[in-house]
Protein backbone atom coordinates (compact mmCIF):
# COMPACT_ATOMS: atom_id res chain seq x y z
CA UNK A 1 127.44 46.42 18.97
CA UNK A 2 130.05 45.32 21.90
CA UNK A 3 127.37 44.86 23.95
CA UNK A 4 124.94 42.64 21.62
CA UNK A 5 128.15 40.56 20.42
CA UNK A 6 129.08 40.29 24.37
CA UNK A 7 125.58 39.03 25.30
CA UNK A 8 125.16 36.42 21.60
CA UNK A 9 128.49 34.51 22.66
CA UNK A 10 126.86 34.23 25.83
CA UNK A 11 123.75 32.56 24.72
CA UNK A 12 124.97 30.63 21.58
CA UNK A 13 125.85 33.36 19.32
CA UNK A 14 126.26 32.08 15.38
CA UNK A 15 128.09 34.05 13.04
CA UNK A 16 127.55 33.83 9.08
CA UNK A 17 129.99 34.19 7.22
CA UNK A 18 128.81 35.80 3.38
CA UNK A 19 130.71 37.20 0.04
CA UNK A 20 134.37 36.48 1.89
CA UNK A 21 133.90 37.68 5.52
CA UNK A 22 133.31 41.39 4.33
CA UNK A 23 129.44 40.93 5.02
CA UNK A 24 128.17 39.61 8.57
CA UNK A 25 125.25 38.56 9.81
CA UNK A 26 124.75 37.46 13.39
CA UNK A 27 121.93 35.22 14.37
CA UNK A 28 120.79 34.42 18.07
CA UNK A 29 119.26 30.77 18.33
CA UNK A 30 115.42 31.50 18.33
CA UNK A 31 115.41 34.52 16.43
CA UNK A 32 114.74 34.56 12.84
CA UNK A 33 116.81 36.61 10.93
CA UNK A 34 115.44 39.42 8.25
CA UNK A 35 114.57 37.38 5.18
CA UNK A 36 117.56 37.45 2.60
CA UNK A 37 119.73 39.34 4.98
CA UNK A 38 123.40 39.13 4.15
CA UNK A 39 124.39 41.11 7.00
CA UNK A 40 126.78 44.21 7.71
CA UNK A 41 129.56 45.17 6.40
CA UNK A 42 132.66 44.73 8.19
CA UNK A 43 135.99 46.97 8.65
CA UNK A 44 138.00 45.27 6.44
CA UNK A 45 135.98 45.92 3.52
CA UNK A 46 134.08 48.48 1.76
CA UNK A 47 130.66 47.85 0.79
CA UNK A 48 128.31 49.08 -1.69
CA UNK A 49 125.12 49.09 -3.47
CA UNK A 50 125.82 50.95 -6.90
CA UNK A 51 123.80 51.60 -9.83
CA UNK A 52 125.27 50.44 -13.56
CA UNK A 53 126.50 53.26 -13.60
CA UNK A 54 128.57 53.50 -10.52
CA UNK A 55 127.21 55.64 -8.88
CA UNK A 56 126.30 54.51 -5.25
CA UNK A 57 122.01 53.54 -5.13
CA UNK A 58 119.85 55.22 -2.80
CA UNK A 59 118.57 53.43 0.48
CA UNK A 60 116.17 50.55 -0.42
CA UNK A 61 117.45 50.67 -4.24
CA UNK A 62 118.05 47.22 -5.78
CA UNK A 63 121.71 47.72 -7.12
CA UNK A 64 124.64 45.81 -7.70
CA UNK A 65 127.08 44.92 -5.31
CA UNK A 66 130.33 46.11 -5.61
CA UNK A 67 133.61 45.49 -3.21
CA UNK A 68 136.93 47.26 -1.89
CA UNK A 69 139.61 46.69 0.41
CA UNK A 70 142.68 44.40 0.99
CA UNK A 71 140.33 40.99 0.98
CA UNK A 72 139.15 41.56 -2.90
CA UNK A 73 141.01 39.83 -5.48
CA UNK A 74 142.85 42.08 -7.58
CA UNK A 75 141.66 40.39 -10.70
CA UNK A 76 141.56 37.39 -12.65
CA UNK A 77 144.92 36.03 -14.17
CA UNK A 78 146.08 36.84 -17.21
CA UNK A 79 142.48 38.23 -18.39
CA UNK A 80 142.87 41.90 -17.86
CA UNK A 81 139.45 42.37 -19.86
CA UNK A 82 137.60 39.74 -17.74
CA UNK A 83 138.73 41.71 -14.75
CA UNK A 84 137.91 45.66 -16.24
CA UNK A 85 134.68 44.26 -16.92
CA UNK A 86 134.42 42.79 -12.86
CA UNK A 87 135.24 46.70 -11.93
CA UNK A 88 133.29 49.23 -11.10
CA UNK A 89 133.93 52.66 -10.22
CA UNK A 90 136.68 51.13 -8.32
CA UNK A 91 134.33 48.26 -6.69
CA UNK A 92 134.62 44.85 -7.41
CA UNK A 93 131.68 43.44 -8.68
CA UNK A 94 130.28 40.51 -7.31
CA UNK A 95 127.56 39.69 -9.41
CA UNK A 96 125.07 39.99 -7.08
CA UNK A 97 121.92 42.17 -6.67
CA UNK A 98 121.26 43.53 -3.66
CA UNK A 99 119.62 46.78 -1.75
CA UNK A 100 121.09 48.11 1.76
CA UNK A 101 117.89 49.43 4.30
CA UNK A 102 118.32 52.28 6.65
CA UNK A 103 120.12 50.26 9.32
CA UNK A 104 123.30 49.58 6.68
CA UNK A 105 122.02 46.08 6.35
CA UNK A 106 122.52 43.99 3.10
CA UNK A 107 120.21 41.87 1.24
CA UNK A 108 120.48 39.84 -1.96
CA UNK A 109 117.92 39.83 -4.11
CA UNK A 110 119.34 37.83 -7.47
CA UNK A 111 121.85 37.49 -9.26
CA UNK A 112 122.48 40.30 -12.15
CA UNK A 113 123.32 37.64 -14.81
CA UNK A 114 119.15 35.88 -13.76
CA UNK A 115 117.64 39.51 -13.75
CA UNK A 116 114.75 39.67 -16.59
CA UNK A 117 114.48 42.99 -17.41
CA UNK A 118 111.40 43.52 -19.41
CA UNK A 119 109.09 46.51 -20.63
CA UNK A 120 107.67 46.45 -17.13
CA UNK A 121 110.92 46.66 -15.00
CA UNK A 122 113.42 44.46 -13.60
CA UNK A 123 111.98 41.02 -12.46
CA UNK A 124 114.25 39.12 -9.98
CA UNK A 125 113.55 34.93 -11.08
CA UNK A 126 114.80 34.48 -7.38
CA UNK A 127 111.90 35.93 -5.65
CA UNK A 128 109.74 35.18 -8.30
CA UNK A 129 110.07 31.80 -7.65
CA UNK A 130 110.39 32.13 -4.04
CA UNK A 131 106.59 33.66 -3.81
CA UNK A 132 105.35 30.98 -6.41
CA UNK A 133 106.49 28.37 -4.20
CA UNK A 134 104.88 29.76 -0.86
CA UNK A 135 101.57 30.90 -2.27
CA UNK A 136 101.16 27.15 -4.41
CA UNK A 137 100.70 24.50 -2.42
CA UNK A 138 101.17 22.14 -5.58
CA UNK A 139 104.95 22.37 -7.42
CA UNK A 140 107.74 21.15 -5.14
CA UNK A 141 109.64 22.95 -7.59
CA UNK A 142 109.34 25.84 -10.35
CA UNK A 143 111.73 28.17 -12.25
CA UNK A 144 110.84 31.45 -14.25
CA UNK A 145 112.82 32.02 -17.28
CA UNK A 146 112.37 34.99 -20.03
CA UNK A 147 111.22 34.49 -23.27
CA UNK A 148 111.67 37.14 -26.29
CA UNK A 149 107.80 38.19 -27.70
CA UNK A 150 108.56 41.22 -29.84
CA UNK A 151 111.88 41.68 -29.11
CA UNK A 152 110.98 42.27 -24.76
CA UNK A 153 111.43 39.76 -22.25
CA UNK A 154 108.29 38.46 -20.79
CA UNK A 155 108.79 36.19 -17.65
CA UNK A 156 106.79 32.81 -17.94
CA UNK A 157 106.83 30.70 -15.15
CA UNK A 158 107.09 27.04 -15.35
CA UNK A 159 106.86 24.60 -12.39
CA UNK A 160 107.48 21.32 -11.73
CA UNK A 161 104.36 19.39 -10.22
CA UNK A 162 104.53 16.16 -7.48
CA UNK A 163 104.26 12.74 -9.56
């Protein structure tokens, strides 16, 4: 990694900055980064991909993204029940949905409070929308929401078309 972060400065190197400098993701002008990428974790933090549970998610599981280490908050003031909830197994949670691949990389996926979660599975709005707007040449914009049909979410997708 010496090496790599040696030759970047050398030739322009960028460095991203994501969830409070404990995630890093360095780009080299030129070279596209992995879609969604968030980056690696860095030393001054430790990062995880957990299930609700808490217990950590397999490689390639979607999961939630939890926190430690002297650059997390320790809470939120004076709301010790907003800040158990924020907890997890002894991570902070973020909020975000994410999945780690083989190289330790993260990537977000949603955000847990914009998850659908229907009879099917888990449908991420984010990348719902994200395909919709690559494989339509038509809406400049669209957003998928949930709607309750029997007491399960369904995902509908509405989009906003050109005038």
């Amino acid at each position: 990694m010496q090496a790599r972060r040696a030759i970047g400065v050398l030739t322009g190197l960028k460095e991203e900055l994501g969830r409070g400098g404990v995630l890093r993701l360095i780009t080299v002008p030129g070279v596209v980064p992995p879609h969604r990428c968030l980056g690696i974790a860095q030393p001054c933090a430790e990062v995880a991909v957990l299930r609700p549970d808490g217990i950590p998610a397999a490689v390639g599981e979607v999961g939630l993204l939890g926190v430690k280490g002297l650059t997390v908050t320790l809470g939120y003031w004076n709301e010790s029940g907003r800040t158990y909830r924020r907890l997890l197994n002894g991570y902070w949670f973020s909020g975000g949905l994410v999945f780690r691949d083989r190289a330790d990389r993260f990537y977000r996926v949603d955000r847990a409070v914009d998850a659908m979660h229907t009879a099917a599975g888990t449908v991420s709005s984010v990348l719902t929308e994200e395909i919709l707007l690559a494989r339509l040449p038509e809406p400049d914009d669209c957003v998928v929401v949930a709607s309750e049909q029997d007491g399960r979410g369904s995902p509908r997708c509405c989009s906003g078309l050109p005038p």
